[in-house]
C-alpha atoms as a PDB file:
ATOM      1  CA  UNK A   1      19.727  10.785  24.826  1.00  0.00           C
ATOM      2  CA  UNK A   2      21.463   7.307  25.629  1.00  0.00           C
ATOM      3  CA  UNK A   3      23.472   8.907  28.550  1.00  0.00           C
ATOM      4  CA  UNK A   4      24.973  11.962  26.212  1.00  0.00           C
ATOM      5  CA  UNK A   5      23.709  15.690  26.474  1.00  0.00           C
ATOM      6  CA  UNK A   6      21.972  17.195  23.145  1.00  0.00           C
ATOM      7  CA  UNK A   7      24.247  19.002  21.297  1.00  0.00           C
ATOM      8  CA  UNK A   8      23.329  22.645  21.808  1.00  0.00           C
ATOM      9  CA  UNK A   9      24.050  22.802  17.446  1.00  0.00           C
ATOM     10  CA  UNK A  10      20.309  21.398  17.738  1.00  0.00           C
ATOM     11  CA  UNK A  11      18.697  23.905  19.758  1.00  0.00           C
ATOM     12  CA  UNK A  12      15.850  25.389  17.747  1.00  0.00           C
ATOM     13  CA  UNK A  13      13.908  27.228  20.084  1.00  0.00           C
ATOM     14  CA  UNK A  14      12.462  28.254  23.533  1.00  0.00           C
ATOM     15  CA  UNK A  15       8.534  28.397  24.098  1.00  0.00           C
ATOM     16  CA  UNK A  16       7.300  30.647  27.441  1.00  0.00           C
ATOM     17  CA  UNK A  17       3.595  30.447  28.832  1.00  0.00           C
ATOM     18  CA  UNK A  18       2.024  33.048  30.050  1.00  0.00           C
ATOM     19  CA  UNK A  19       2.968  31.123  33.629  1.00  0.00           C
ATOM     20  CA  UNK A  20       6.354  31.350  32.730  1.00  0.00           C
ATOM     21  CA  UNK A  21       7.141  27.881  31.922  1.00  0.00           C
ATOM     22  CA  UNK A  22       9.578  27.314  29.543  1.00  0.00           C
ATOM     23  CA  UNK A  23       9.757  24.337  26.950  1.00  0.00           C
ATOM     24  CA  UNK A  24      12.615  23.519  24.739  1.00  0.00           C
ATOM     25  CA  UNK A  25      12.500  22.623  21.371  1.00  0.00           C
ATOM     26  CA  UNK A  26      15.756  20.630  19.467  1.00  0.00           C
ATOM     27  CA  UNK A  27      15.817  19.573  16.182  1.00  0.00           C
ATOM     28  CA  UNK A  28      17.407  17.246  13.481  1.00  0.00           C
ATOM     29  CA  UNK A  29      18.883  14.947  16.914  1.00  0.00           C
ATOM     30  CA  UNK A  30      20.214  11.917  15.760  1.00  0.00           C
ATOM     31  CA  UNK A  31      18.742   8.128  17.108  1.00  0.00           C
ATOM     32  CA  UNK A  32      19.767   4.823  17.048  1.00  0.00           C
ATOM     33  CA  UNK A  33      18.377   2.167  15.243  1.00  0.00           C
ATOM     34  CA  UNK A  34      16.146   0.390  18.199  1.00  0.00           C
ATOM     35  CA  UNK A  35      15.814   1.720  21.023  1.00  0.00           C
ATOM     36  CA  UNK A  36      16.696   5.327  22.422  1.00  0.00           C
ATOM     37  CA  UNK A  37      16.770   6.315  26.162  1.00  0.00           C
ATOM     38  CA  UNK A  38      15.674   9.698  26.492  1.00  0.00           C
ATOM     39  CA  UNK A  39      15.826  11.931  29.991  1.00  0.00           C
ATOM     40  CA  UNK A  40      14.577  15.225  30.094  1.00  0.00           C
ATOM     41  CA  UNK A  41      15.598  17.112  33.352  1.00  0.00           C
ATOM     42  CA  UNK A  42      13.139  19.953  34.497  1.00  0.00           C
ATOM     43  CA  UNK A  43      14.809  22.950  36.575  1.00  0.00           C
ATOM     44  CA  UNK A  44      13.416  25.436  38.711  1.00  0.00           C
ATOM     45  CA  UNK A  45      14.821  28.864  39.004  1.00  0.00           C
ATOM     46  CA  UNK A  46      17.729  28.167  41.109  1.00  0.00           C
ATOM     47  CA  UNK A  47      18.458  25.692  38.324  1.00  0.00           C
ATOM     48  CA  UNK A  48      17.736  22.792  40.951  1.00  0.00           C
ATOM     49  CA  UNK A  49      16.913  19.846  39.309  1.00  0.00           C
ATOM     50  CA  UNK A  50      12.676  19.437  40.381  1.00  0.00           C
ATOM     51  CA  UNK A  51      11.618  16.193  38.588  1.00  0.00           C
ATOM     52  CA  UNK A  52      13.085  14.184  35.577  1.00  0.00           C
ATOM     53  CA  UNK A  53      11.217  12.440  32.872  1.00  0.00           C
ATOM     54  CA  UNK A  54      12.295   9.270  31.342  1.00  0.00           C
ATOM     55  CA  UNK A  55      10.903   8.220  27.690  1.00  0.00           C
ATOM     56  CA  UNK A  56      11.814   5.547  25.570  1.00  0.00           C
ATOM     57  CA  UNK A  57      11.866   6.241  21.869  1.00  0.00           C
ATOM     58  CA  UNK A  58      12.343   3.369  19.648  1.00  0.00           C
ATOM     59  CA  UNK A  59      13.338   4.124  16.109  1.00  0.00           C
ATOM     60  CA  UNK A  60      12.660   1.565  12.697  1.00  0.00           C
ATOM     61  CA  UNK A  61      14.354   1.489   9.671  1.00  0.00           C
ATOM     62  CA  UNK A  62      13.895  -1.495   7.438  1.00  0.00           C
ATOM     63  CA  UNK A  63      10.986  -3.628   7.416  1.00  0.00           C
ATOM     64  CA  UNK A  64      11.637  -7.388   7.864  1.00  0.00           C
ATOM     65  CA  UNK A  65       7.946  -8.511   7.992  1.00  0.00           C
ATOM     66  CA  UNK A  66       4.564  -7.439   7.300  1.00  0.00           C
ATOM     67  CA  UNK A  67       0.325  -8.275   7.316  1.00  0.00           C
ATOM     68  CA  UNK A  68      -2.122  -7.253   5.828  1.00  0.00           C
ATOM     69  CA  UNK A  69      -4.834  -5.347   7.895  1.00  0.00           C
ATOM     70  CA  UNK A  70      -8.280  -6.518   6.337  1.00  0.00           C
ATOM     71  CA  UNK A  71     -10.113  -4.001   8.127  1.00  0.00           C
ATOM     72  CA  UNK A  72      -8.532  -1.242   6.663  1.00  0.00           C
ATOM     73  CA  UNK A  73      -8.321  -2.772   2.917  1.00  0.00           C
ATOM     74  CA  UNK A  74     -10.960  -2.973   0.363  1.00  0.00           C
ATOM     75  CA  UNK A  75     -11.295  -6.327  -1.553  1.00  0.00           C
ATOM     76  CA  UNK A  76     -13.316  -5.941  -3.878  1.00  0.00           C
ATOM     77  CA  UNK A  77     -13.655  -7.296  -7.279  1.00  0.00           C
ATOM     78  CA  UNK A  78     -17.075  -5.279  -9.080  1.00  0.00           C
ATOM     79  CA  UNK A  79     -14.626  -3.468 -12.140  1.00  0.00           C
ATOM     80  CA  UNK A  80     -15.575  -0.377 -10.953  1.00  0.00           C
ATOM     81  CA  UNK A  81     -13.977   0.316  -7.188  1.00  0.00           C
ATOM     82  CA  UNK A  82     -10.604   0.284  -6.693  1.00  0.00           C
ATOM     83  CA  UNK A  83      -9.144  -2.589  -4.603  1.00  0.00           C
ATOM     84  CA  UNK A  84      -6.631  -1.734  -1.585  1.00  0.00           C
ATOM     85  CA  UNK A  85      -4.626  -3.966   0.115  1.00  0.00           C
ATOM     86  CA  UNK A  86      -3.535  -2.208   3.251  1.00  0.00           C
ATOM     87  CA  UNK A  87      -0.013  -3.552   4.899  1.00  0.00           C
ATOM     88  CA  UNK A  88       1.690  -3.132   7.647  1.00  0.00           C
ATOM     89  CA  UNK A  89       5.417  -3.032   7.935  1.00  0.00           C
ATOM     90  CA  UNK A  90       7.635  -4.388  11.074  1.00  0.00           C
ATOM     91  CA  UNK A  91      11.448  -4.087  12.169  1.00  0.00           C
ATOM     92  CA  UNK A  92      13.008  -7.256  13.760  1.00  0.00           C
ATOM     93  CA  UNK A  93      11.892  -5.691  16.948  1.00  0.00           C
ATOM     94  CA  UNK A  94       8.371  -6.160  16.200  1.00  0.00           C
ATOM     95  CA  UNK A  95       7.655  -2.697  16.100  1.00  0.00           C
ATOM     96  CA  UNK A  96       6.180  -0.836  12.948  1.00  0.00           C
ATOM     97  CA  UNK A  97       8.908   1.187  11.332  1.00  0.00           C
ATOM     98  CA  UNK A  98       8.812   4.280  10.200  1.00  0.00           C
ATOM     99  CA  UNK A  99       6.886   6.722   7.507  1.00  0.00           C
ATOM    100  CA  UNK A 100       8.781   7.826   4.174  1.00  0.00           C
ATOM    101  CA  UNK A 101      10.202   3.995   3.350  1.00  0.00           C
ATOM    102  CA  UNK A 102       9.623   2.991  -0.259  1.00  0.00           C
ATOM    103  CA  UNK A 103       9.386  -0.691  -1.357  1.00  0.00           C
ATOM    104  CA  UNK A 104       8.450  -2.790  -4.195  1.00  0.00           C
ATOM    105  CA  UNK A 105       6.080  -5.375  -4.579  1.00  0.00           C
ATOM    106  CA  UNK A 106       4.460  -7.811  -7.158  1.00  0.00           C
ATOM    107  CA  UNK A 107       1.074  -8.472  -7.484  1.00  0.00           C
ATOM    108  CA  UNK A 108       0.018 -11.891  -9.313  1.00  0.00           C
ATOM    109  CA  UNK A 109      -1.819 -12.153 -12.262  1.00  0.00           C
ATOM    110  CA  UNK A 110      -4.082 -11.168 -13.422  1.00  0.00           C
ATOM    111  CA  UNK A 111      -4.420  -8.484 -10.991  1.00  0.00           C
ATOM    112  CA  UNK A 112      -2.190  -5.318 -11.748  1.00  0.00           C
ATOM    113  CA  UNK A 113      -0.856  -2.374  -9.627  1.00  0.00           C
ATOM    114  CA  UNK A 114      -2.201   0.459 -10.249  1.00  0.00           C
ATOM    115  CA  UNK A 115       0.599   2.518 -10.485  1.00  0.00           C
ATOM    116  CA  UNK A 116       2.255   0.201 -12.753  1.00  0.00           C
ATOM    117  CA  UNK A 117      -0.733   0.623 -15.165  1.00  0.00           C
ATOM    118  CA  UNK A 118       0.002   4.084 -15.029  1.00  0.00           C
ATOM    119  CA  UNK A 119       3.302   3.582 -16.112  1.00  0.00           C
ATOM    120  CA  UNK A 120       2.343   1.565 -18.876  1.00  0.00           C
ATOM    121  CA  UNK A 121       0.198   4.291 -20.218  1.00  0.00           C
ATOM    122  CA  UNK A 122       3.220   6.340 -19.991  1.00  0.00           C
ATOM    123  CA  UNK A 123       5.397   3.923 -21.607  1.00  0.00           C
ATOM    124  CA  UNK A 124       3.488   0.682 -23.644  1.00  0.00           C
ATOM    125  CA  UNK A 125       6.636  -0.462 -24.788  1.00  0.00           C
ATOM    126  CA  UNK A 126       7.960  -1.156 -21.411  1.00  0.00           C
ATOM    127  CA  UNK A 127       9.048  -4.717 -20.360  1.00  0.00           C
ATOM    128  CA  UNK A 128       9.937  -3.892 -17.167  1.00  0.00           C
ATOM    129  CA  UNK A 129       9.027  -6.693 -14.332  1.00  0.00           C
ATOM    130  CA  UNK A 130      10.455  -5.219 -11.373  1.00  0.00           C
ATOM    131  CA  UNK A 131       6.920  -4.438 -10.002  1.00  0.00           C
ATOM    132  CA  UNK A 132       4.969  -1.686  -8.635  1.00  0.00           C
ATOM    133  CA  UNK A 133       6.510   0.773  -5.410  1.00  0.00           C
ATOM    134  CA  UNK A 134       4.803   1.150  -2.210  1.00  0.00           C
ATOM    135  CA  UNK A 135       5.172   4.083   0.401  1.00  0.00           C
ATOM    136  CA  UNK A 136       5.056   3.199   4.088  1.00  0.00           C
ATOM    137  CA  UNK A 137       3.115   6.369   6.119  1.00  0.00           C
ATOM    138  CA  UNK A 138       2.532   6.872   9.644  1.00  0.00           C
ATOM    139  CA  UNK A 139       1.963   3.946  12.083  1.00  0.00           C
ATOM    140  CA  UNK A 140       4.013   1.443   9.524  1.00  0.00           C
ATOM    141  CA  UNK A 141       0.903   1.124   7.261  1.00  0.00           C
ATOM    142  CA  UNK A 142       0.960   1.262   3.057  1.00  0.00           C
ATOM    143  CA  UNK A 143      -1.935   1.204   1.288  1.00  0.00           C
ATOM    144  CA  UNK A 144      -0.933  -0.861  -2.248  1.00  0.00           C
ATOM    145  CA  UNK A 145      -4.011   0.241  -4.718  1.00  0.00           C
ATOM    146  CA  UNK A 146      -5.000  -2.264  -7.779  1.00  0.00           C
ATOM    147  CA  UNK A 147      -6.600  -1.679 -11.116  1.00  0.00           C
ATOM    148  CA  UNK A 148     -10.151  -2.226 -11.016  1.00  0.00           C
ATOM    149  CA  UNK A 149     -10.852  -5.780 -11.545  1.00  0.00           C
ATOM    150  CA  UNK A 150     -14.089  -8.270 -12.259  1.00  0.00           C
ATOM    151  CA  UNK A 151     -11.698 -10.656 -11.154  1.00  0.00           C
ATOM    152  CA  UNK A 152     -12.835 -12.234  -8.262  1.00  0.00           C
ATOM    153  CA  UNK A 153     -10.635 -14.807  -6.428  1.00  0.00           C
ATOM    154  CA  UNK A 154      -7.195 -15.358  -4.664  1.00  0.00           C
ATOM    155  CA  UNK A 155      -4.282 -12.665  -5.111  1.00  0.00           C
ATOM    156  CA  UNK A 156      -0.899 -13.250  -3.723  1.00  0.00           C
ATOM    157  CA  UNK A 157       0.855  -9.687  -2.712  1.00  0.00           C
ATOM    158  CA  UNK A 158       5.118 -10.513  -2.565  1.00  0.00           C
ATOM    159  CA  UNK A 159       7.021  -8.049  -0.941  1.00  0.00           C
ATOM    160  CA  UNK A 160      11.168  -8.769  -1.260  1.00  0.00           C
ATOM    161  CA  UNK A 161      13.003  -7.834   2.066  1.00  0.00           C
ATOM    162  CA  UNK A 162      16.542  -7.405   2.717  1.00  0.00           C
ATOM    163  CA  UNK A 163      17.367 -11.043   3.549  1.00  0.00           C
ATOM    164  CA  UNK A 164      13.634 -12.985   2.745  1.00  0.00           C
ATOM    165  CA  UNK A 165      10.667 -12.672   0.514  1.00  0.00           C
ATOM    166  CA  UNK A 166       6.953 -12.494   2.622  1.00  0.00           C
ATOM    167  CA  UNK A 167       4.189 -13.614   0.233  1.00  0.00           C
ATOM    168  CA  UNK A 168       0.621 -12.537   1.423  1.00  0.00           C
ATOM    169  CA  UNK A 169      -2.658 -13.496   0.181  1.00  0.00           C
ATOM    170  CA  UNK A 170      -6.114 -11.901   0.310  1.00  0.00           C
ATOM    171  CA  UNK A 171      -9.448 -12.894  -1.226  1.00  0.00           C
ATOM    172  CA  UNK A 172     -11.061 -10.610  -3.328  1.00  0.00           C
ATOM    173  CA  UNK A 173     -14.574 -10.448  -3.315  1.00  0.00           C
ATOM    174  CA  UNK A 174     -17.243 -10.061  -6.078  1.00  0.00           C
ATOM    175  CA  UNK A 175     -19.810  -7.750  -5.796  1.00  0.00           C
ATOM    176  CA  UNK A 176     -22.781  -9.219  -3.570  1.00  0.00           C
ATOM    177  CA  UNK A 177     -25.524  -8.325  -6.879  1.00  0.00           C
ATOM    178  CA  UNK A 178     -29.643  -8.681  -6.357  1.00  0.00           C
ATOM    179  CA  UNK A 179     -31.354 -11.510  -7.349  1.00  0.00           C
ATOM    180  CA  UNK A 180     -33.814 -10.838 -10.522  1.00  0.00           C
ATOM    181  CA  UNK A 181     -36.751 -12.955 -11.125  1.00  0.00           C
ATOM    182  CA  UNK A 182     -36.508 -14.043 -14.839  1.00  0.00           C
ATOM    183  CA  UNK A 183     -39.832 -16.189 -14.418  1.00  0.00           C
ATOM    184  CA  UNK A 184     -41.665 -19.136 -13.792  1.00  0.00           C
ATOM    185  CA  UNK A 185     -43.264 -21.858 -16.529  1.00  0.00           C
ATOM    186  CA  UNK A 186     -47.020 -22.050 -16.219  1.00  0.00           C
ATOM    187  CA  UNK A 187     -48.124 -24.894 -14.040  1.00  0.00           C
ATOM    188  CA  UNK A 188     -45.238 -24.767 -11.897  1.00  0.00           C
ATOM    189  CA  UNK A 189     -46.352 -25.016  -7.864  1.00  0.00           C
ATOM    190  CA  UNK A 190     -43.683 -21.244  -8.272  1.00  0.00           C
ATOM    191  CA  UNK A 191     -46.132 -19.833 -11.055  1.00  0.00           C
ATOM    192  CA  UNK A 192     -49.351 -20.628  -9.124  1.00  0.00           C
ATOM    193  CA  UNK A 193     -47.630 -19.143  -5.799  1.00  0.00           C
ATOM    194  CA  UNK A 194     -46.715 -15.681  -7.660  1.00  0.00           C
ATOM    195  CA  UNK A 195     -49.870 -15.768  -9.795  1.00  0.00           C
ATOM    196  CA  UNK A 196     -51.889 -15.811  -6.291  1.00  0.00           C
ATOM    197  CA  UNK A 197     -50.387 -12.628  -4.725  1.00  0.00           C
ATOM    198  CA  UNK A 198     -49.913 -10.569  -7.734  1.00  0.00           C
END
């Protein structure tokens, strides 16, 4: 990796087919923040070098930006679903970083995160503004969940990085509802319309 041999402290284990090809398996090897140049060399018997693979690995840390995917969130405003606001995270490479990161973001009012309404249950005496925490999973992507609202309209998400703040804004959207026919006065050209096809 990067020019320098795995350190054989890593070696976890070797896996034989029934064609007696062997595969190696290493764990716990250490990357570089960016990118990683990884070689593997495939032997033959004679321990002659047959072919050599060549794989570049690039590995995130921090988030410096994100966006929010619509397609993937659900912006909703009927009191009864939960609205999700699904982000994704990048590193100043522009790649999406990695799973396991926890963040915090803010939510304006009067929307509220719905983990930080849990909290409040928990603990109604609580003054605490520092917002709600997020957890970025695979492919860079967080999923930041709302309390059910009736609230339609604009809601701004901020999310504090190490060296800016990215605001983002979504819509959320009432519930499309049925139209109900409350009735028509008596004479109206409506009235004598409905009265002739009932």
């Amino acid at each position: 990796i990067n020019g320098k041999a795995v350190d054989t402290v890593h070696f976890n284990k070797k896996l034989l087919d029934e064609q007696g090809k062997a595969l190696t398996i290493y764990r716990g090897v250490h990357l570089k923040e960016g990118d990683n140049l990884v070689v593997c060399t495939i032997k033959d018997e004679d321990g002659e070098v047959i072919k050599k693979v060549t794989k570049n690995i690039h590995y995130s840390t921090m988030p410096i930006r994100a966006e929010v995917i619509e397609e993937y969130s659900n912006l909703v405003a009927d009191g009864k679903q939960i609205p999700v606001i699904a982000v994704k995270f990048f590193d100043r490479d522009g790649y999406p970083v990695h799973g396991d990161i926890v963040g915090k973001f803010k939510i304006s009012q009067p929307y509220i995160g719905y983990r930080r309404l849990d909290a409040m249950g928990q603990n109604p005496l609580s003054k605490s503004t520092t917002g709600e925490d997020y957890v970025i999973g695979d492919g860079g992507m967080a999923y930041i969940r709302l309390e059910a609202t009736t609230k339609a309209g604009e809601a701004t998400l901020t999310l504090p990085f190490a060296n800016r703040t990215e605001e983002l804004k979504v819509w959320l959207k009432p519930k499309v509802r049925d139209w109900i026919l409350v009735g028509f006065a008596e004479g109206s050209v409506g009235y004598s319309t409905i009265t002739k096809n009932m």
